[in-house]
C-alpha atoms as a PDB file:
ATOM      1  CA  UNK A   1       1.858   1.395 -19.809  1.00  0.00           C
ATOM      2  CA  UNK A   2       4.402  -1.018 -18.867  1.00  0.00           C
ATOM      3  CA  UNK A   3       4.242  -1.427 -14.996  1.00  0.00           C
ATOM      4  CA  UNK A   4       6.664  -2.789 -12.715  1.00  0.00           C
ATOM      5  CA  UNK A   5       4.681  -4.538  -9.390  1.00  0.00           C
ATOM      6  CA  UNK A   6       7.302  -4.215  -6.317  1.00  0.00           C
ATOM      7  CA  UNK A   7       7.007  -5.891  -3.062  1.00  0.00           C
ATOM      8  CA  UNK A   8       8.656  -4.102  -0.360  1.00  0.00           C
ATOM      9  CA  UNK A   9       9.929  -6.757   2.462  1.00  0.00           C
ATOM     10  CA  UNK A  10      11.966  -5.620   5.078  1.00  0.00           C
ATOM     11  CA  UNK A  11      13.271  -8.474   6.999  1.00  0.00           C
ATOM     12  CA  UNK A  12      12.836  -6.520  10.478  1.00  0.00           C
ATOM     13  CA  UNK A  13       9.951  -5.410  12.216  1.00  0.00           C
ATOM     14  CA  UNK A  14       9.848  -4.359  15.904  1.00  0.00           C
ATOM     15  CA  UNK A  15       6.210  -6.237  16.278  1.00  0.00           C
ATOM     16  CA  UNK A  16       6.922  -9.622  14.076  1.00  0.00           C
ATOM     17  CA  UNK A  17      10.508  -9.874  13.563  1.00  0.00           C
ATOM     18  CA  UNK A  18      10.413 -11.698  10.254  1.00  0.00           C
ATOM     19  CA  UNK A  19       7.219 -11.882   9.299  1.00  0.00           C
ATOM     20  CA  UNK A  20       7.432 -12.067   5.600  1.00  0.00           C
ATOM     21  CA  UNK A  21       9.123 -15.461   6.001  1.00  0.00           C
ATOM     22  CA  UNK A  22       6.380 -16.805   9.162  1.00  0.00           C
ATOM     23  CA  UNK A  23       4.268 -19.898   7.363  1.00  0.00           C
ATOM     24  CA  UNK A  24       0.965 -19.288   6.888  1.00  0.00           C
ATOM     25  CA  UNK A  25      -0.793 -22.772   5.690  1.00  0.00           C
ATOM     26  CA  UNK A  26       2.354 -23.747   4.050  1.00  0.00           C
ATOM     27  CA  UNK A  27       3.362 -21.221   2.697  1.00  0.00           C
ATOM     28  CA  UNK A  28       5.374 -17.957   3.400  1.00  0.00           C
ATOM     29  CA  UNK A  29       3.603 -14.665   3.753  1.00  0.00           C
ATOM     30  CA  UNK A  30       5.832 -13.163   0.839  1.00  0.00           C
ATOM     31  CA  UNK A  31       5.076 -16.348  -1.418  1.00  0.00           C
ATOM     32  CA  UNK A  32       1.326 -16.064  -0.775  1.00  0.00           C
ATOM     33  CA  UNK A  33       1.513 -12.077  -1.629  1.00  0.00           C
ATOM     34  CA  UNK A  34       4.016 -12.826  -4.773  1.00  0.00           C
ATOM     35  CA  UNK A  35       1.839 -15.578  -6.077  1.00  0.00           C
ATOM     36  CA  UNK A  36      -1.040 -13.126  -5.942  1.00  0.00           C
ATOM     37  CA  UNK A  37       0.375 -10.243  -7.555  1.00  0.00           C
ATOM     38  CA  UNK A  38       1.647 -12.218 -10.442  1.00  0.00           C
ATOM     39  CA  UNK A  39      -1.898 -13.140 -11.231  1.00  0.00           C
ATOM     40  CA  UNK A  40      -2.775  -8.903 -12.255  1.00  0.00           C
ATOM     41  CA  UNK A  41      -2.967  -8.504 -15.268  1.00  0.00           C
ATOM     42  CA  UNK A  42      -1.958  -5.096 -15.944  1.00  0.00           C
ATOM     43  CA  UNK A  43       1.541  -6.073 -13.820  1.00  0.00           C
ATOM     44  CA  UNK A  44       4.483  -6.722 -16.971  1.00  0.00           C
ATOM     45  CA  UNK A  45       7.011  -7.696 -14.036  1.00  0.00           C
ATOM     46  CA  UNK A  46       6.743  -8.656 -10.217  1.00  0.00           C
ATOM     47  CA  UNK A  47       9.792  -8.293  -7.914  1.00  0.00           C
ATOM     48  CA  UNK A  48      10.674  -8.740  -4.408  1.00  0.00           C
ATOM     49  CA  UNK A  49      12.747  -5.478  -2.459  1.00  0.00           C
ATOM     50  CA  UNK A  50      14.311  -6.614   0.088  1.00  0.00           C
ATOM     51  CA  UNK A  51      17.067  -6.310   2.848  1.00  0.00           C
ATOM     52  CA  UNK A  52      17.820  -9.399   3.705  1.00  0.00           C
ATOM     53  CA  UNK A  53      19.705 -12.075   1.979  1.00  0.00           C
ATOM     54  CA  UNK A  54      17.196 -14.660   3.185  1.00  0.00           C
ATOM     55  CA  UNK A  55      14.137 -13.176   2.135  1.00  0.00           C
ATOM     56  CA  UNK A  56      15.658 -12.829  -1.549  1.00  0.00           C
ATOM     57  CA  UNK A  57      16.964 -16.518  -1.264  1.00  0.00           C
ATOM     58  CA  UNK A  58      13.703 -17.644  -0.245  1.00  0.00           C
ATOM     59  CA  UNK A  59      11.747 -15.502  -2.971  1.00  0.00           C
ATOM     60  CA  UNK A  60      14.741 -17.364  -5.801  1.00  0.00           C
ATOM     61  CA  UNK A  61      13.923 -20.395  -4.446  1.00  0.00           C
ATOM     62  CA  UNK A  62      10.338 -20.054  -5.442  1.00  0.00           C
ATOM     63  CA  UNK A  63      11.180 -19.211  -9.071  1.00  0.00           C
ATOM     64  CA  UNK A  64      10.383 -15.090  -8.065  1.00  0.00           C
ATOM     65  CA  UNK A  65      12.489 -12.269  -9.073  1.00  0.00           C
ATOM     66  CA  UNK A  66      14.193 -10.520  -6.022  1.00  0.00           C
ATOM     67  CA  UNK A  67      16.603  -7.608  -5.698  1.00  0.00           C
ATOM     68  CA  UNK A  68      18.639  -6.142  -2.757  1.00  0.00           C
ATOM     69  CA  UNK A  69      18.114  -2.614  -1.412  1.00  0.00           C
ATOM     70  CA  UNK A  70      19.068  -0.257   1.211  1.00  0.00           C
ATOM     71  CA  UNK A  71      18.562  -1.597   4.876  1.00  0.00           C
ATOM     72  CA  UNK A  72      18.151   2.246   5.637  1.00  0.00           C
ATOM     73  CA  UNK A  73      15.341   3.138   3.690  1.00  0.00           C
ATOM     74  CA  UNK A  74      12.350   4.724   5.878  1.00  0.00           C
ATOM     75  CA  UNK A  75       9.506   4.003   3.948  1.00  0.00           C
ATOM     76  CA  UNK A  76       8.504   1.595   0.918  1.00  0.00           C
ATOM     77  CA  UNK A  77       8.489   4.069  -1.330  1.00  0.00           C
ATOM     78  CA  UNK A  78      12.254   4.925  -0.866  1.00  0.00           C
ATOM     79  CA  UNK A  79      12.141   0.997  -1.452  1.00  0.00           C
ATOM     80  CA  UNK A  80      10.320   1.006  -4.206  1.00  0.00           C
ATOM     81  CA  UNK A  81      12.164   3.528  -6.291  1.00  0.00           C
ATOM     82  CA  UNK A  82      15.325   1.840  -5.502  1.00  0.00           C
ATOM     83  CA  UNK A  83      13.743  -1.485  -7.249  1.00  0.00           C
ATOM     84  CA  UNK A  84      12.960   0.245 -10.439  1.00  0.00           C
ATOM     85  CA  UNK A  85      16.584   1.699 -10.462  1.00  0.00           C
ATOM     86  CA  UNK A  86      18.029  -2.113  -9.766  1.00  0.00           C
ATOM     87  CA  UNK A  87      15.428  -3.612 -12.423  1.00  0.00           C
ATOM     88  CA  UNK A  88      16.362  -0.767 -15.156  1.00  0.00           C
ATOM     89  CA  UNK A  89      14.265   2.687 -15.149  1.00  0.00           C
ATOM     90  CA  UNK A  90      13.851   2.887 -18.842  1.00  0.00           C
ATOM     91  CA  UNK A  91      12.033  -0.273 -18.666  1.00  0.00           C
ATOM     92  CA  UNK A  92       8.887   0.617 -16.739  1.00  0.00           C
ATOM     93  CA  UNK A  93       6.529   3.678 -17.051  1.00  0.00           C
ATOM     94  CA  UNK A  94       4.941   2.951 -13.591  1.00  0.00           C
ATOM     95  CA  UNK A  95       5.332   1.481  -9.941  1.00  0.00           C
ATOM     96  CA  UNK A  96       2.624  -0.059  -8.033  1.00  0.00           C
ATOM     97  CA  UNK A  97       4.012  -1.007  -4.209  1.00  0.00           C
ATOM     98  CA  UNK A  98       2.607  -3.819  -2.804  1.00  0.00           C
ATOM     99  CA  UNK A  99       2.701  -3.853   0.567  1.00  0.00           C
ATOM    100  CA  UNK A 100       4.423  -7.714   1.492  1.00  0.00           C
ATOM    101  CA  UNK A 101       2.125  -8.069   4.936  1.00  0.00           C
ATOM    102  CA  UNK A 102      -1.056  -8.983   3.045  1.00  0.00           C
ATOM    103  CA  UNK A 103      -1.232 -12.563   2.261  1.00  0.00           C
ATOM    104  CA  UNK A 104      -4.522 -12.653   0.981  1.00  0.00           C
ATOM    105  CA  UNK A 105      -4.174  -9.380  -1.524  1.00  0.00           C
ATOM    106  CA  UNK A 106      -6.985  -9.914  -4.238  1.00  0.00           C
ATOM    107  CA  UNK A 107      -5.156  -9.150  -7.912  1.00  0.00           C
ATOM    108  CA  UNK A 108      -8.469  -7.341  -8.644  1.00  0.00           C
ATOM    109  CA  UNK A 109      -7.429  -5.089  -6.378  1.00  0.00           C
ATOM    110  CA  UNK A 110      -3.960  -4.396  -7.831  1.00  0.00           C
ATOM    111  CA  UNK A 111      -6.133  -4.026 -11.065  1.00  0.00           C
ATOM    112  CA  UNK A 112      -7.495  -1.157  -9.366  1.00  0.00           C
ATOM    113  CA  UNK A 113      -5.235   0.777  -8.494  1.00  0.00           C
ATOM    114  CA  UNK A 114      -3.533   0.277 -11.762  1.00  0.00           C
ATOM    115  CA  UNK A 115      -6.743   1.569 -13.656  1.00  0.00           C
ATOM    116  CA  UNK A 116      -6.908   4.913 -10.790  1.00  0.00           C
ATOM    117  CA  UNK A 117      -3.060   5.660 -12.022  1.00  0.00           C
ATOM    118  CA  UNK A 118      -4.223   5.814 -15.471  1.00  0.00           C
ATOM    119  CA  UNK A 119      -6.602   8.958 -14.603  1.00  0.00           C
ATOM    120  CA  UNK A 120      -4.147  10.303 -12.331  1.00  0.00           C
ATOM    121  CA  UNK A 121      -2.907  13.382 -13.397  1.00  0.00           C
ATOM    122  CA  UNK A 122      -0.455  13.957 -10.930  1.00  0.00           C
ATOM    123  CA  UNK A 123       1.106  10.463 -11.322  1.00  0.00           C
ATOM    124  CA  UNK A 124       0.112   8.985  -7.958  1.00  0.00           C
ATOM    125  CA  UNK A 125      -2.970   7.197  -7.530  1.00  0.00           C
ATOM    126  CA  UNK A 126      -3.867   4.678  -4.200  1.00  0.00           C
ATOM    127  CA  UNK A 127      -7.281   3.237  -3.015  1.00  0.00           C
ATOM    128  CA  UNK A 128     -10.013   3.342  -0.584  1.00  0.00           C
ATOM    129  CA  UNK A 129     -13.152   1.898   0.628  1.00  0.00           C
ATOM    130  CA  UNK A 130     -16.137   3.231   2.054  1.00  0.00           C
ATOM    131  CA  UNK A 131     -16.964   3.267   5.947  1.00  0.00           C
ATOM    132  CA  UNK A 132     -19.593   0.788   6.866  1.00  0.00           C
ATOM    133  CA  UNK A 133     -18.783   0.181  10.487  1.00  0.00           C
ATOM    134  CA  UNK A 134     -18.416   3.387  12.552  1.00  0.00           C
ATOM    135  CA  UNK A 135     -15.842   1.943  14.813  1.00  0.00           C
ATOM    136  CA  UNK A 136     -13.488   2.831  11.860  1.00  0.00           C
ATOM    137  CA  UNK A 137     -14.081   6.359  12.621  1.00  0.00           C
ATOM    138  CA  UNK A 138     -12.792   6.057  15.888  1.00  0.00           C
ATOM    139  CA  UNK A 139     -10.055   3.709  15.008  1.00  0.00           C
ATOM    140  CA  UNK A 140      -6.078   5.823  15.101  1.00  0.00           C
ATOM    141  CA  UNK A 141      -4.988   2.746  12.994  1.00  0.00           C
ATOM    142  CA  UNK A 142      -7.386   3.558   9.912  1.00  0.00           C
ATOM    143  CA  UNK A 143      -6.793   6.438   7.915  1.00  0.00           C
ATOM    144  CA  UNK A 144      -9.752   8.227   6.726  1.00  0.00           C
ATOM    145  CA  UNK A 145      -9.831  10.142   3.037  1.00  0.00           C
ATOM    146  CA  UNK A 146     -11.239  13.617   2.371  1.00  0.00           C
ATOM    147  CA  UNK A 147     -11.325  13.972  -1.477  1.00  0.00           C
ATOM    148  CA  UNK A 148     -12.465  16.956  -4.009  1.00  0.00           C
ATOM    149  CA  UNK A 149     -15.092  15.976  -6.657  1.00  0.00           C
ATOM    150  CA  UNK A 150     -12.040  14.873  -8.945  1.00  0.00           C
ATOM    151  CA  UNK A 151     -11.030  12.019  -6.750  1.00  0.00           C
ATOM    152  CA  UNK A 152      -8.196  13.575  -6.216  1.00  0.00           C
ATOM    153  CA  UNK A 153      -7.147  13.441  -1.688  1.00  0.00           C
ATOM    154  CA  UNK A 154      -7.898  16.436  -0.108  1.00  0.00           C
ATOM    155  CA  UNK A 155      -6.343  15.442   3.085  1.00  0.00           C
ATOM    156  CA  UNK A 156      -5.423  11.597   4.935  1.00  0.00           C
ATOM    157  CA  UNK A 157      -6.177  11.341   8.543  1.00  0.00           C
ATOM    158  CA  UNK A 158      -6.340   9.531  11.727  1.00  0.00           C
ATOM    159  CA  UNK A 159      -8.989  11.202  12.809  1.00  0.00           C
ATOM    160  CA  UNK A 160     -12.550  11.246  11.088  1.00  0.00           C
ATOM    161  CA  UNK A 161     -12.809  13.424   8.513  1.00  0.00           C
ATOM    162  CA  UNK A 162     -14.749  15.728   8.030  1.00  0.00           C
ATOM    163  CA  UNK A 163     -15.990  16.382  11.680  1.00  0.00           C
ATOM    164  CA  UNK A 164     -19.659  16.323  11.298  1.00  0.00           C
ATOM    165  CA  UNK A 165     -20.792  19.658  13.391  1.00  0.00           C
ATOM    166  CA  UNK A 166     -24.560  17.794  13.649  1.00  0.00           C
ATOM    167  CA  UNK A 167     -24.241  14.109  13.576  1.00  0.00           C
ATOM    168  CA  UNK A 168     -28.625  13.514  14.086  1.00  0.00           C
ATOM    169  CA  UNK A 169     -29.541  10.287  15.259  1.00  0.00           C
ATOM    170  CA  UNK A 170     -27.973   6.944  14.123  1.00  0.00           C
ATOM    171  CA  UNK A 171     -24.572   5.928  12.954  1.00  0.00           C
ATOM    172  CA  UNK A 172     -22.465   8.777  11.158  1.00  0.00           C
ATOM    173  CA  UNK A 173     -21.418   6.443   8.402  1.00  0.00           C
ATOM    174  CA  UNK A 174     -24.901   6.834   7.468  1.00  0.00           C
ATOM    175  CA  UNK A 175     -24.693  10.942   7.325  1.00  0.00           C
ATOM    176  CA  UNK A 176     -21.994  11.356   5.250  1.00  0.00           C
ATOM    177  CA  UNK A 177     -19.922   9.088   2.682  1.00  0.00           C
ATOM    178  CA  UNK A 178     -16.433   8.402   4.793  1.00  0.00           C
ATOM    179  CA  UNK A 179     -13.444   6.882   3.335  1.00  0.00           C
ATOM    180  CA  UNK A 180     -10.931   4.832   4.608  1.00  0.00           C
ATOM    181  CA  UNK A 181      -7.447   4.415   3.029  1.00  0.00           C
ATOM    182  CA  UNK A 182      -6.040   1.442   1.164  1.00  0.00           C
ATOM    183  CA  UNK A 183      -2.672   1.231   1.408  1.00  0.00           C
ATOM    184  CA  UNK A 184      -1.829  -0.155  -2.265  1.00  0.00           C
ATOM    185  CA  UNK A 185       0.081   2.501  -4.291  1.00  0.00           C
ATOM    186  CA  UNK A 186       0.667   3.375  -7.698  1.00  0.00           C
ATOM    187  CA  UNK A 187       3.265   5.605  -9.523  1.00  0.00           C
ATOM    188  CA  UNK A 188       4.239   6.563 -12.659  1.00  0.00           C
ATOM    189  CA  UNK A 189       8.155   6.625 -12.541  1.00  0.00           C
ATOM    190  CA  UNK A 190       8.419  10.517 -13.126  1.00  0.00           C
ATOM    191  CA  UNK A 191       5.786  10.988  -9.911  1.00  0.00           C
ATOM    192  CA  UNK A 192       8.172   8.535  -8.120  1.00  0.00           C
ATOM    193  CA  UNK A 193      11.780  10.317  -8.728  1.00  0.00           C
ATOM    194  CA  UNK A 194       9.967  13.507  -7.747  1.00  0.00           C
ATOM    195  CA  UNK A 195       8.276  12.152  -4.348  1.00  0.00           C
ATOM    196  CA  UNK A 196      11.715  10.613  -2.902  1.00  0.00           C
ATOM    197  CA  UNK A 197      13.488  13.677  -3.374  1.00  0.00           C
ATOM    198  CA  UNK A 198      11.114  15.546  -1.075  1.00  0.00           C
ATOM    199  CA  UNK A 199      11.650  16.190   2.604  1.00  0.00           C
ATOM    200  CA  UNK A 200       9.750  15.679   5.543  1.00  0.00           C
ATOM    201  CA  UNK A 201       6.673  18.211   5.985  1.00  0.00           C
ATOM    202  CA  UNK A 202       5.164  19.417   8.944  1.00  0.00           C
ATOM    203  CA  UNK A 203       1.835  17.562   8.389  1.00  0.00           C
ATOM    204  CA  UNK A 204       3.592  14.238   7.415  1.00  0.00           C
ATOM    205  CA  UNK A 205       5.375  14.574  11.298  1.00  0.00           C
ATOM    206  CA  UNK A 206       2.023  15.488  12.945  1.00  0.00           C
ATOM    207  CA  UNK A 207      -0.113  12.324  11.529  1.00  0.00           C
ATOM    208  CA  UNK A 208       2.871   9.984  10.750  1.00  0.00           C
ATOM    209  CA  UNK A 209       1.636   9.536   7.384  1.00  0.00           C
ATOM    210  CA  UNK A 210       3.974   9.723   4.488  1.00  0.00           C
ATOM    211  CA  UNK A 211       1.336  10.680   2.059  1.00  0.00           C
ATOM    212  CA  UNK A 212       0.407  13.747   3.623  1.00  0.00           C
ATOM    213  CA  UNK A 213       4.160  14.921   2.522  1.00  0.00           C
ATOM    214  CA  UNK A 214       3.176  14.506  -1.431  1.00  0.00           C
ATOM    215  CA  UNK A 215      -0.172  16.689  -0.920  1.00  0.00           C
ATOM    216  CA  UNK A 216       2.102  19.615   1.487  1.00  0.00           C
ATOM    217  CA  UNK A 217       4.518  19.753  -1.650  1.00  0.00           C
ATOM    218  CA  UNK A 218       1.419  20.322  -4.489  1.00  0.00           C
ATOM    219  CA  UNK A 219       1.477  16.648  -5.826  1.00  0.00           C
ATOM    220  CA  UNK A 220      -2.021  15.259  -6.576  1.00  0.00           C
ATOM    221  CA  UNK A 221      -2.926  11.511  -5.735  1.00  0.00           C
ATOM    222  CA  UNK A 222      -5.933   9.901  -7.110  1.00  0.00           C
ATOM    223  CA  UNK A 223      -8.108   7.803  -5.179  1.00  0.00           C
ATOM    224  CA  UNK A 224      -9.912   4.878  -6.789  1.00  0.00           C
ATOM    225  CA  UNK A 225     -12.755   2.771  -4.932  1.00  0.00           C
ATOM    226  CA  UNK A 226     -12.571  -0.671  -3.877  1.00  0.00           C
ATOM    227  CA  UNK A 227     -15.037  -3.285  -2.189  1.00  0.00           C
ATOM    228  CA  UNK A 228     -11.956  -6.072  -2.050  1.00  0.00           C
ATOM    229  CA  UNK A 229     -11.116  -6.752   1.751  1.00  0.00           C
ATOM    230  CA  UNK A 230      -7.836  -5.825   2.733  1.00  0.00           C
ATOM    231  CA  UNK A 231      -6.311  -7.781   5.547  1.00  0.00           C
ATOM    232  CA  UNK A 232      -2.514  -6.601   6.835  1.00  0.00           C
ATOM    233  CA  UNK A 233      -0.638  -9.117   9.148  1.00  0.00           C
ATOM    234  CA  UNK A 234       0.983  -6.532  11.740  1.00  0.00           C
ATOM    235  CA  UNK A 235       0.975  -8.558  15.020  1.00  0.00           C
ATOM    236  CA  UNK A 236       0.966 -11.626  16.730  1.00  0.00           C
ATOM    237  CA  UNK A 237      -3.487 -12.407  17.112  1.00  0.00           C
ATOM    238  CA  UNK A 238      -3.274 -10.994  13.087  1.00  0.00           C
ATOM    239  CA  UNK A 239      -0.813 -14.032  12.111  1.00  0.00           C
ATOM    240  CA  UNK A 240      -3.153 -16.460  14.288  1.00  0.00           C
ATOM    241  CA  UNK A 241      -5.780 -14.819  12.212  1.00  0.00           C
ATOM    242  CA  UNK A 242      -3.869 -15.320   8.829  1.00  0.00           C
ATOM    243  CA  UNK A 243      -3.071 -19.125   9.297  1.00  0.00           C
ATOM    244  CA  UNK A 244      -7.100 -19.497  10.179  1.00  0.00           C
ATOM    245  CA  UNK A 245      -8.274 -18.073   7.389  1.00  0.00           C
ATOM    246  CA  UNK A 246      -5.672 -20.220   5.258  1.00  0.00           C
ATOM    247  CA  UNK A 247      -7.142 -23.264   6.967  1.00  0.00           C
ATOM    248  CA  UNK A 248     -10.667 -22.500   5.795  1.00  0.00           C
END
């Protein structure tokens, strides 16, 4: 399977304008996720999507592919499928999206998520990790994963799922298996075309969450298991956090 490894990088965002661009020990944020990308295996090419002539500048400058899209685009998927169409459809058989706010993105994990899409029989496969802290549970900016015994998502959430109707003593991580979402994708380009074309469901407007649109529509995703950390650089303590953790 030849897959194409896209990095979705808007320029804006209302909480770090810029942020793909902000050093982080000397480097970008976009050059430290680019650099670790390349290093997956399974990934034939690695490209930047961006909207901004100085992100792609900046990406050219470090001797990484980059290609302009839509400023207007309301998701990285819409991104994403616009980067296969720039870098030639009939030249990949798969997307993975990348999100560009993790600078510390383990290629392992990128592995795995490229291995899920390969049992995916509905084309779309992501990741998640198991709950070890129950303050994820409670947490609106984790999204927990009900799957059936395929792997395939029941249902993504904000809210812990499933409600447990008799918790018993001790943490509730400990009761039941929960899941919470990765948010590394993987497509195969057929599974892509079809998502974009969908509109916005009910569910998808009650929990934000663009996934939930795919599963209201009948399309399956596969979820894979991972123990890499995930770390996403979304405000202004996170980027103090990023630059420590380059420092170490």
């Amino acid at each position: 399977m030849r897959i194409l490894g896209v990095i979705p990088a808007r320029y804006g965002s209302s909480r770090l304008p810029g942020k793909v661009l902000l050093d982080i020990g000397g480097r970008s944020m976009v050059a430290r996720v680019l650099e670790r990308a390349r290093r997956c295996a399974a990934l034939d090419t690695v490209v930047v999507a961006t909207d901004d002539a100085r992100v792609a500048d900046h990406v050219r400058g470090l001797g990484g592919q980059a290609v302009m899209t839509s400023a207007d685009h309301p998701s990285g998927t819409d991104r994403c499928h616009e980067a296969l169409q720039r870098m030639g459809r009939d030249r990949f058989d798969a997307v993975v999206n990348i999100q560009g706010d993790e600078p510390f993105i383990e290629p392992g994990q990128v592995q795995e998520v490229c291995a899920a899409l390969e049992q995916a029989s509905g084309g779309i496969a992501t990741l998640a990790q198991e709950v070890l802290d129950d303050r994820d549970l409670d947490d609106a900016g984790e999204v927990l994963i009900t799957t059936d015994v395929h792997m395939d998502a029941l249902y993504f959430s904000r809210a812990a799922i499933p409600f447990l109707r008799d918790p018993g003593p001790g943490p509730r991580h400990r009761r039941f298996r929960y899941l919470k979402h990765v948010g590394l994708y993987a497509y195969t380009a057929g599974a892509l075309e079809a998502i974009v074309k969908l509109p916005p469901s009910s569910l998808e407007r009650a929990e934000a969450l663009e996934q939930l649109r795919w599963l209201e529509h009948g399309h399956k995703v596969r979820v894979g298991l991972t123990t890499f950390p995930s770390f996403c650089v979304d405000t202004e303590a996170d980027l103090a956090e990023a630059r420590r953790r380059a420092a170490l």
